[in-house]
C-alpha atoms as a PDB file:
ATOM      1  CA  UNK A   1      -9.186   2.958  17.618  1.00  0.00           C
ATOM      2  CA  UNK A   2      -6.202   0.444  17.556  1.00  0.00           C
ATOM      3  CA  UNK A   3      -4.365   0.190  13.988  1.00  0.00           C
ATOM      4  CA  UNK A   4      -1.358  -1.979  13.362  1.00  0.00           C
ATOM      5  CA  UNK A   5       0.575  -1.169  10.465  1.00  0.00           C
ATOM      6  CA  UNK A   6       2.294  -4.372   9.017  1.00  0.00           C
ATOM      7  CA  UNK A   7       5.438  -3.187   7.515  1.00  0.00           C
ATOM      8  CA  UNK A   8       6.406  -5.697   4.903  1.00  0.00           C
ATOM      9  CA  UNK A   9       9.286  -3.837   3.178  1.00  0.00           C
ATOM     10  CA  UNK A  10      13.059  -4.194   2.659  1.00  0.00           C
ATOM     11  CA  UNK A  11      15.716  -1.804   1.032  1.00  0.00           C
ATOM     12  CA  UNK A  12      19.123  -1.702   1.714  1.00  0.00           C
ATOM     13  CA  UNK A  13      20.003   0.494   4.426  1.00  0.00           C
ATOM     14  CA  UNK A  14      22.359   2.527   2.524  1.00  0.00           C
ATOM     15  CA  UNK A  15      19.856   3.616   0.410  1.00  0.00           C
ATOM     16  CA  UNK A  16      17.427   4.540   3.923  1.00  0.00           C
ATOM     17  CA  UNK A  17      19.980   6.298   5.835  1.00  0.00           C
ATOM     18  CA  UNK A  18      18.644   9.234   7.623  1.00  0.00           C
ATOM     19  CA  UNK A  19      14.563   8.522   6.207  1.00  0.00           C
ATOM     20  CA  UNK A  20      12.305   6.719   7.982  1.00  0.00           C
ATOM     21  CA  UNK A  21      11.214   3.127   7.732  1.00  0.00           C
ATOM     22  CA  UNK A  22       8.448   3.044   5.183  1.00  0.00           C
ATOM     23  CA  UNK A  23       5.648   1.439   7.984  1.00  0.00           C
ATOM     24  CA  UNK A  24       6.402   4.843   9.711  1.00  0.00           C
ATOM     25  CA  UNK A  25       5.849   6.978   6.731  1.00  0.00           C
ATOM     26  CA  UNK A  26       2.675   4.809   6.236  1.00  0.00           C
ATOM     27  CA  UNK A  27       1.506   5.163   9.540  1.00  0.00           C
ATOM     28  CA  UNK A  28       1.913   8.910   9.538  1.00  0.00           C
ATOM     29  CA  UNK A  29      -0.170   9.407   6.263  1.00  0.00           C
ATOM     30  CA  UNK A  30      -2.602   7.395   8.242  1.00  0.00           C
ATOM     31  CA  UNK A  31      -2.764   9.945  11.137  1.00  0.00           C
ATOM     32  CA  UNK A  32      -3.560  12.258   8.457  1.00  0.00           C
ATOM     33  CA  UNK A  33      -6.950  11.092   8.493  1.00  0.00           C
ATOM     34  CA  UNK A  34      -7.161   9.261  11.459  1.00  0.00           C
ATOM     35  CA  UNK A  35      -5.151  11.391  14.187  1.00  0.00           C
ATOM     36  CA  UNK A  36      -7.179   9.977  16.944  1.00  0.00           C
ATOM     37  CA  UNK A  37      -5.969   6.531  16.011  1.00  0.00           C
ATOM     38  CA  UNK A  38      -3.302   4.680  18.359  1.00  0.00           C
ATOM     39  CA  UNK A  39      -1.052   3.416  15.574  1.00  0.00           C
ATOM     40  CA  UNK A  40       1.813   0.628  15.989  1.00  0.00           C
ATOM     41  CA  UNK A  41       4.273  -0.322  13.712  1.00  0.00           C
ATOM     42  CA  UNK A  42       5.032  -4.042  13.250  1.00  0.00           C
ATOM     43  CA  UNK A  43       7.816  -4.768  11.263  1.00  0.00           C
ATOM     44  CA  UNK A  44       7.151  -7.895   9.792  1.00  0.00           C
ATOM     45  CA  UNK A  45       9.702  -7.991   7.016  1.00  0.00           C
ATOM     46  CA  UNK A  46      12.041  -7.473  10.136  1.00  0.00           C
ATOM     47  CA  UNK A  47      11.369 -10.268  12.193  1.00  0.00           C
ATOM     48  CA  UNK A  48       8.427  -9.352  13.844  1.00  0.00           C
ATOM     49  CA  UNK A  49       5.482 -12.005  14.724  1.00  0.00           C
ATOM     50  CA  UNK A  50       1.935 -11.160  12.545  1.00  0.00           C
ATOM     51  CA  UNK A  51      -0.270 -10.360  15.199  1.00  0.00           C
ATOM     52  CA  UNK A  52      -3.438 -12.010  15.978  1.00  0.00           C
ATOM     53  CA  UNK A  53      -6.581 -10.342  14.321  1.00  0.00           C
ATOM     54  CA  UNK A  54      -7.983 -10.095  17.829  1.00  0.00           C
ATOM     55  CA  UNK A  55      -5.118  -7.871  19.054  1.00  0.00           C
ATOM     56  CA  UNK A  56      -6.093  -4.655  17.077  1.00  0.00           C
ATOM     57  CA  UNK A  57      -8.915  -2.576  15.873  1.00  0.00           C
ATOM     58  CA  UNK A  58      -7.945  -2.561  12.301  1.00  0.00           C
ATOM     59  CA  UNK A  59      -4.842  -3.049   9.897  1.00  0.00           C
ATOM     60  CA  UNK A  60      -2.808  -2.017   6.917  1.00  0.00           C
ATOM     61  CA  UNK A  61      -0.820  -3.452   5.184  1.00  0.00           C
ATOM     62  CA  UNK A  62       2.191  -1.996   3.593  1.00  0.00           C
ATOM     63  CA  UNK A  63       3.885  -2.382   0.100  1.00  0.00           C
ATOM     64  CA  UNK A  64       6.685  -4.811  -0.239  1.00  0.00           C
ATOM     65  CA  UNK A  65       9.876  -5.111  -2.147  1.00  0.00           C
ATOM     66  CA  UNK A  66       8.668  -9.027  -3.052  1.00  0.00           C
ATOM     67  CA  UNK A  67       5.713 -10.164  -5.452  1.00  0.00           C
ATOM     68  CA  UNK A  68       2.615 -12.507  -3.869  1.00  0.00           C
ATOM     69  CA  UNK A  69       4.387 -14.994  -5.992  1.00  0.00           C
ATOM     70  CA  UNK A  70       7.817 -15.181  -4.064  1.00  0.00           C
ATOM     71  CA  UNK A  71       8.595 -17.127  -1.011  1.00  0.00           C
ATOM     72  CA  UNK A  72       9.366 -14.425   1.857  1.00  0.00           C
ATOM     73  CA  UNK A  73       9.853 -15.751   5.141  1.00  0.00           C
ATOM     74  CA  UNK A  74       6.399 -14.343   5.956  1.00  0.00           C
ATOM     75  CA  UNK A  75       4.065 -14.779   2.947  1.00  0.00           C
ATOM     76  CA  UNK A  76       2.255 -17.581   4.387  1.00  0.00           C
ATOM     77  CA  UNK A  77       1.505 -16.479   7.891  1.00  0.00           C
ATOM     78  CA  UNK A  78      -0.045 -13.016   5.640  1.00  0.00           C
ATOM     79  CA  UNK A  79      -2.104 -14.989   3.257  1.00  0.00           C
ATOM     80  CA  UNK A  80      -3.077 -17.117   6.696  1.00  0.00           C
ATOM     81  CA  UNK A  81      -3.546 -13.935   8.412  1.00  0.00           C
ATOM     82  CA  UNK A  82      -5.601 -12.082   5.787  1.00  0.00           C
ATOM     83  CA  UNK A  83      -8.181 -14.878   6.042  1.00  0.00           C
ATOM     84  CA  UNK A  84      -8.449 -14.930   9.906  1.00  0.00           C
ATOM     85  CA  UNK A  85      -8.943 -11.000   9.749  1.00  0.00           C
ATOM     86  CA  UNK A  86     -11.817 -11.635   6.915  1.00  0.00           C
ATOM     87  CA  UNK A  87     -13.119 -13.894   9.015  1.00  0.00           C
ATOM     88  CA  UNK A  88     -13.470 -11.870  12.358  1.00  0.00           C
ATOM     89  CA  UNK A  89     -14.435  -8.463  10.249  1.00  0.00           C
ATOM     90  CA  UNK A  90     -11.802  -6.620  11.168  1.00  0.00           C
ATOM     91  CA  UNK A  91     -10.592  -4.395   8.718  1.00  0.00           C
ATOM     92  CA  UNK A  92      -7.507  -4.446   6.164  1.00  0.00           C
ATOM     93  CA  UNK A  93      -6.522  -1.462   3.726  1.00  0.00           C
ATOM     94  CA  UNK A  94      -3.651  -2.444   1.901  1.00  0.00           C
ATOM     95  CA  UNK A  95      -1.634  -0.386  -0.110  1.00  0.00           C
ATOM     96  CA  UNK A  96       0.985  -1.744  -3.248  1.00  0.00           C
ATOM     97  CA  UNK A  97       1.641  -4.638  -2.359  1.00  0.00           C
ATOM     98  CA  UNK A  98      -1.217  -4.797   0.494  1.00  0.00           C
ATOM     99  CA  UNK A  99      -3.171  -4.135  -2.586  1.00  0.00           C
ATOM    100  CA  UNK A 100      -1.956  -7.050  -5.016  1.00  0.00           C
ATOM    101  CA  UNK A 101      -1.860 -10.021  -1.660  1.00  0.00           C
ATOM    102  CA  UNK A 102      -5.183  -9.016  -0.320  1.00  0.00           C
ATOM    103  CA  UNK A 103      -6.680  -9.573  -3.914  1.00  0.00           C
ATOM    104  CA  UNK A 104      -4.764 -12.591  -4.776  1.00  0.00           C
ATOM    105  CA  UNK A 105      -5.874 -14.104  -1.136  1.00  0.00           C
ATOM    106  CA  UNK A 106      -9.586 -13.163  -1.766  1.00  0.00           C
ATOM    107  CA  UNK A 107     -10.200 -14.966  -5.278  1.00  0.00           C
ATOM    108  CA  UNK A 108      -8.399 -12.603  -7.851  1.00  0.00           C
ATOM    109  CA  UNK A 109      -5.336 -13.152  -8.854  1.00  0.00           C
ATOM    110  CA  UNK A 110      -2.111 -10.254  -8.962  1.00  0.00           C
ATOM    111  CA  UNK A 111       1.687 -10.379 -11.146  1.00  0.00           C
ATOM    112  CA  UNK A 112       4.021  -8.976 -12.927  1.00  0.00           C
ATOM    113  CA  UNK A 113       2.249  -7.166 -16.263  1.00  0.00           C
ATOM    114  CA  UNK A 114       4.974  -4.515 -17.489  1.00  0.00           C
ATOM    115  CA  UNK A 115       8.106  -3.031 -16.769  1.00  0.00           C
ATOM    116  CA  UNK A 116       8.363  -0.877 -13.730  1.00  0.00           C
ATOM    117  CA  UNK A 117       5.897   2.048 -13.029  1.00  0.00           C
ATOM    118  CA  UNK A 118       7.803   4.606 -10.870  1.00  0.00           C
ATOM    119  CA  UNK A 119       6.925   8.206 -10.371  1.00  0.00           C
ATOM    120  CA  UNK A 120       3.465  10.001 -11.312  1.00  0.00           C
ATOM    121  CA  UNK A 121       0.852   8.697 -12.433  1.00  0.00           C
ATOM    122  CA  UNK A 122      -2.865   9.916 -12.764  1.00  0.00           C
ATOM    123  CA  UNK A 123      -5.928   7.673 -11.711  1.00  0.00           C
ATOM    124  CA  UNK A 124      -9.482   8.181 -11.487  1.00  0.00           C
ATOM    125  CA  UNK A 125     -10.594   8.502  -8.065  1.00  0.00           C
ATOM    126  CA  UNK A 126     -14.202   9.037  -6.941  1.00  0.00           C
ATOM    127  CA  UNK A 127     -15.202  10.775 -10.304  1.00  0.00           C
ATOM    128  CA  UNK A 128     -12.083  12.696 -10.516  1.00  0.00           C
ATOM    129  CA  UNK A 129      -8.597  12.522 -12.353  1.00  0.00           C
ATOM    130  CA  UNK A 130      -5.869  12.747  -9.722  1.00  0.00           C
ATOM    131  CA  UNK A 131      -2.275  12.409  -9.871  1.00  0.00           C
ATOM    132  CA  UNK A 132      -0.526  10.003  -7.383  1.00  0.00           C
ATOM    133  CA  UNK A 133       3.130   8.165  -6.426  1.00  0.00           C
ATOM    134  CA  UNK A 134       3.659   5.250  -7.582  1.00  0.00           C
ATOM    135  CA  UNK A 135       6.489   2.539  -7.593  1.00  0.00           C
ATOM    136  CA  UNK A 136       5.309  -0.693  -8.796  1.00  0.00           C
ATOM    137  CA  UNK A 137       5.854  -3.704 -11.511  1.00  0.00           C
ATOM    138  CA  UNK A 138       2.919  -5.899 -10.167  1.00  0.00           C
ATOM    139  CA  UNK A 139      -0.787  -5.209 -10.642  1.00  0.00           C
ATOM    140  CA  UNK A 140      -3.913  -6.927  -9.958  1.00  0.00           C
ATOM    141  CA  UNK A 141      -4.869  -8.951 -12.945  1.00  0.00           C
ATOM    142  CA  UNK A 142      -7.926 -10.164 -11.851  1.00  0.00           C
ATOM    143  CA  UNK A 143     -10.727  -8.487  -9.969  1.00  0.00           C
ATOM    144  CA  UNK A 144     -11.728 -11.053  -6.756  1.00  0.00           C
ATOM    145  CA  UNK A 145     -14.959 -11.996  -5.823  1.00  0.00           C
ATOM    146  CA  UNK A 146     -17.109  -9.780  -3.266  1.00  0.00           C
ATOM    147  CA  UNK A 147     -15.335  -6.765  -4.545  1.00  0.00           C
ATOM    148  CA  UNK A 148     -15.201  -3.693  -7.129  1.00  0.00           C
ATOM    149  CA  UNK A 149     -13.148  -1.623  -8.362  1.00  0.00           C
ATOM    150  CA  UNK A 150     -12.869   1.881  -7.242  1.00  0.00           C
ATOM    151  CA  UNK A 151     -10.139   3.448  -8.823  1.00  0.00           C
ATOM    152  CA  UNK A 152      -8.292   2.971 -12.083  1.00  0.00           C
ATOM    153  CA  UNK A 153      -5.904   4.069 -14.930  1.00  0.00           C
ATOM    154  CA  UNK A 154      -5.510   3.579 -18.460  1.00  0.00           C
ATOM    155  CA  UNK A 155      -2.259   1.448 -17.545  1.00  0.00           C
ATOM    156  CA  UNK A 156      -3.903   0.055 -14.781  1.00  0.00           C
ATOM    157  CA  UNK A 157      -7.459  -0.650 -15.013  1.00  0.00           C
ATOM    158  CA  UNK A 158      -7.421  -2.471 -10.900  1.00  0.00           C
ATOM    159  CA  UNK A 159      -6.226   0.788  -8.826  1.00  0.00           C
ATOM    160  CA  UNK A 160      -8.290   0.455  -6.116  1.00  0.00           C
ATOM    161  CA  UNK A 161     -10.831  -2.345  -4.533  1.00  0.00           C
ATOM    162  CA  UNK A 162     -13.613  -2.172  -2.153  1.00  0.00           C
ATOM    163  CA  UNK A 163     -14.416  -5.783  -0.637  1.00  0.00           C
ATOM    164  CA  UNK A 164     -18.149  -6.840   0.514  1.00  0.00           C
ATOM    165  CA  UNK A 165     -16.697  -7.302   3.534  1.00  0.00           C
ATOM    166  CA  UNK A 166     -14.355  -4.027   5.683  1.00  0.00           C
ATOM    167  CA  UNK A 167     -11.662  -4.728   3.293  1.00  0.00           C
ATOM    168  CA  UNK A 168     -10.016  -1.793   1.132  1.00  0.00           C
ATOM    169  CA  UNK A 169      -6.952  -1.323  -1.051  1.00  0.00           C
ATOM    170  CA  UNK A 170      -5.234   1.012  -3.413  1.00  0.00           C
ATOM    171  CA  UNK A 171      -2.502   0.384  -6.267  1.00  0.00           C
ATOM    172  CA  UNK A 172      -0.702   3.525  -5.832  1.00  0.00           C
ATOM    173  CA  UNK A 173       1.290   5.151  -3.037  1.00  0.00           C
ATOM    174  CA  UNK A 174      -0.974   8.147  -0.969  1.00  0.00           C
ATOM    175  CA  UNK A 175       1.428   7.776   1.725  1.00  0.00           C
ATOM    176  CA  UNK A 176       5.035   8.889  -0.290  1.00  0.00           C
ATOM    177  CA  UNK A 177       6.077  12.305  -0.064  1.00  0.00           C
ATOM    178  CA  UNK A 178       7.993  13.132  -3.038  1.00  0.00           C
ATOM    179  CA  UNK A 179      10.991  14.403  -1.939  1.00  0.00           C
ATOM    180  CA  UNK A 180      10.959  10.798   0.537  1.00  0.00           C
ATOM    181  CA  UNK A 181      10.869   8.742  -3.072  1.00  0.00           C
ATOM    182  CA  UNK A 182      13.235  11.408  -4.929  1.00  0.00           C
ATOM    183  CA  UNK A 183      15.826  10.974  -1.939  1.00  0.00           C
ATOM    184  CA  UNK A 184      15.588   7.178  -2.503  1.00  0.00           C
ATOM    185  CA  UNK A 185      16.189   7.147  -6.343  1.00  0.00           C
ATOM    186  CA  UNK A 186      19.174   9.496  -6.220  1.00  0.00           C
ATOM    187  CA  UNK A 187      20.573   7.383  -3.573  1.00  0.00           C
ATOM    188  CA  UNK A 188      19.938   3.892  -5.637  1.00  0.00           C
ATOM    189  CA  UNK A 189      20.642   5.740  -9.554  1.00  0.00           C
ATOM    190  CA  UNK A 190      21.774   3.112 -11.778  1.00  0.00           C
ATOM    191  CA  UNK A 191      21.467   0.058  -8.827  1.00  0.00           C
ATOM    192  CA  UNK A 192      17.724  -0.705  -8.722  1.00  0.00           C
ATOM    193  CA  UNK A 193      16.831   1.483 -11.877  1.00  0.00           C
ATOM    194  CA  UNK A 194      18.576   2.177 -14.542  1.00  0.00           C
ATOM    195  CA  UNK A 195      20.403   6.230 -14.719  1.00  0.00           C
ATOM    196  CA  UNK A 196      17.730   7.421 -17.783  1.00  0.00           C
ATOM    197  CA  UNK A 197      14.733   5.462 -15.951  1.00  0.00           C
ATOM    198  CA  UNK A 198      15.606   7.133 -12.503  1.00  0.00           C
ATOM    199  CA  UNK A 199      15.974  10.208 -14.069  1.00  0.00           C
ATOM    200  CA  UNK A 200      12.722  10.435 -15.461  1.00  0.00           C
ATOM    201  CA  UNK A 201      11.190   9.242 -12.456  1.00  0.00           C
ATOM    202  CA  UNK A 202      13.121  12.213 -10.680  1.00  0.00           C
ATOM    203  CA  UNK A 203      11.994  14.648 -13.051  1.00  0.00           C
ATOM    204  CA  UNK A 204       8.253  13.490 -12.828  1.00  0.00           C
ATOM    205  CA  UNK A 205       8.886  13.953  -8.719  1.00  0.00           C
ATOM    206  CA  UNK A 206       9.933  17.106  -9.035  1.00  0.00           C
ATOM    207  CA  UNK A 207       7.063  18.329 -10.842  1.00  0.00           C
ATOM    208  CA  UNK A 208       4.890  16.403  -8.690  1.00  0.00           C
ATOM    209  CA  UNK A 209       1.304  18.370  -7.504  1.00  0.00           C
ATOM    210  CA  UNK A 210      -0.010  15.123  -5.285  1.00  0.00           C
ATOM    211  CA  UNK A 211      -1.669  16.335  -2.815  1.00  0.00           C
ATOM    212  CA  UNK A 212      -0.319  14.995   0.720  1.00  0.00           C
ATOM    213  CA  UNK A 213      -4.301  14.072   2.276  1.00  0.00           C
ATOM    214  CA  UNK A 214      -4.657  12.144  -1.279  1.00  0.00           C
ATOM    215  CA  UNK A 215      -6.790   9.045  -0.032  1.00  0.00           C
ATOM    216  CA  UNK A 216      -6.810  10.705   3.865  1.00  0.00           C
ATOM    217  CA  UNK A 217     -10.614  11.599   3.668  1.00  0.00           C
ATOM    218  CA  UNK A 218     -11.797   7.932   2.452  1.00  0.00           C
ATOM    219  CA  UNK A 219      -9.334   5.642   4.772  1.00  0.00           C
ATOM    220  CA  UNK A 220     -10.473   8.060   7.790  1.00  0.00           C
ATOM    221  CA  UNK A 221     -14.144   7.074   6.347  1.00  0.00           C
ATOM    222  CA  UNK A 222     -13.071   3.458   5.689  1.00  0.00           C
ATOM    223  CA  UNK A 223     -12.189   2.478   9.123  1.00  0.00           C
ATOM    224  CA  UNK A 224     -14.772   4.447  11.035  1.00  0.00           C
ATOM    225  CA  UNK A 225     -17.880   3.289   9.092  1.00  0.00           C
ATOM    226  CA  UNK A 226     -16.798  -0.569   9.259  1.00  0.00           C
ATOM    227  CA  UNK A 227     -15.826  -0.224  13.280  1.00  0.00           C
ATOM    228  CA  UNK A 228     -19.034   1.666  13.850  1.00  0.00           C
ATOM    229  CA  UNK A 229     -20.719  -0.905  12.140  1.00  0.00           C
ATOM    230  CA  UNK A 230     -18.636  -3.519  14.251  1.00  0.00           C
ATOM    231  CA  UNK A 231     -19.755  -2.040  17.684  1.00  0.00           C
END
């Protein structure tokens, strides 16, 4: 199994020195369920051509320091993209942002709805109440067609889509480690979020109980029933 992880983020390096990029922390919580997979990293915000659909098994697609609704170098090759992959059946999970521009591309609609959600956060998950990382202003707004909506939370009642077709997504973050999203916010205090709203993200990390295989079981499940199906 083939997976390309599209890496659509940006943060200044100061505020990355010594972590890793946030496709490779992505791509590791993906071996959590998926060890067998061969998993690339493309980093798309980078530089990096999108691939052709044909060139991989599967893909995910990462979160993103930009909104579906802002003009990044490489938001129309995605939305382009996202349609050729629908169209050949491969399959997309898309997390964040993955979430929000696979929605918007596939009927529904995704913006900004609040002020910044950063830290903990519980959602209901396959009959069960489960804490989980999040760092987001954006949400979907609007469920798409050919899809419904498997997790939610009372501030955000789109958490998670399954699509008719091998398509998948999820609001929140299973793929942060706390102490990788606590050593960005005391890096960035008072630049990107204010001193008090940092520090009550911090202290939310810090008593953080998310499990690190949150999501792991059903993304393993994901991509092996849809390529099964495929073969």
């Amino acid at each position: 199994m083939r997976l390309a992880v599209l890496d659509l983020s940006y943060w200044p390096p100061e505020y990355m020195s010594g972590q890793p990029r946030f496709g490779d922390v992505l791509a590791a919580w993906v071996a959590r369920g998926l060890p067998d997979a061969e998993l690339s990293v493309i980093d798309i915000d980078q530089g990096a051509p999108i691939p052709d659909p044909s060139e991989y098994d599967g893909f995910v697609v990462s979160g993103s320091d930009k909104g579906v609704y802002d003009d990044a170098s490489w938001m129309q090759g995605l939305r382009a993209f996202l349609l050729s992959a629908k169209s050949a059946q491969k399959p997309l999970f898309g997390v964040c942002f993955g979430h929000q521009v696979m929605a918007d591309v596939f009927g529904g609609k995704a913006g900004k709805v609040s002020a910044p959600e950063v830290g903990v956060r519980h959602f209901q998950i396959d009959g069960q109440t489960l804490p989980a990382h999040v760092w987001h202003q954006d949400q979907v707004t609007q469920v798409p067609p050919e899809s419904h909506v498997i997790a939610k939370a009372d501030y955000c009642p789109v958490a998670g889509l399954a699509y008719d077709f091998p398509a998948m997504s999820v609001q929140f973050h299973p793929e942060y480690p706390a102490d990788y999203v606590a050593s960005f916010l005391r890096r960035s205090r008072g630049t990107i979020l204010s001193e008090p709203f940092t520090d009550a993200a911090l202290a939310e990390l810090d008593e953080s109980s998310v499990s690190a295989d949150l999501f792991a079981a059903q993304i393993r499940d994901f991509f092996r029933n849809a390529l099964s199906q495929g073969d």
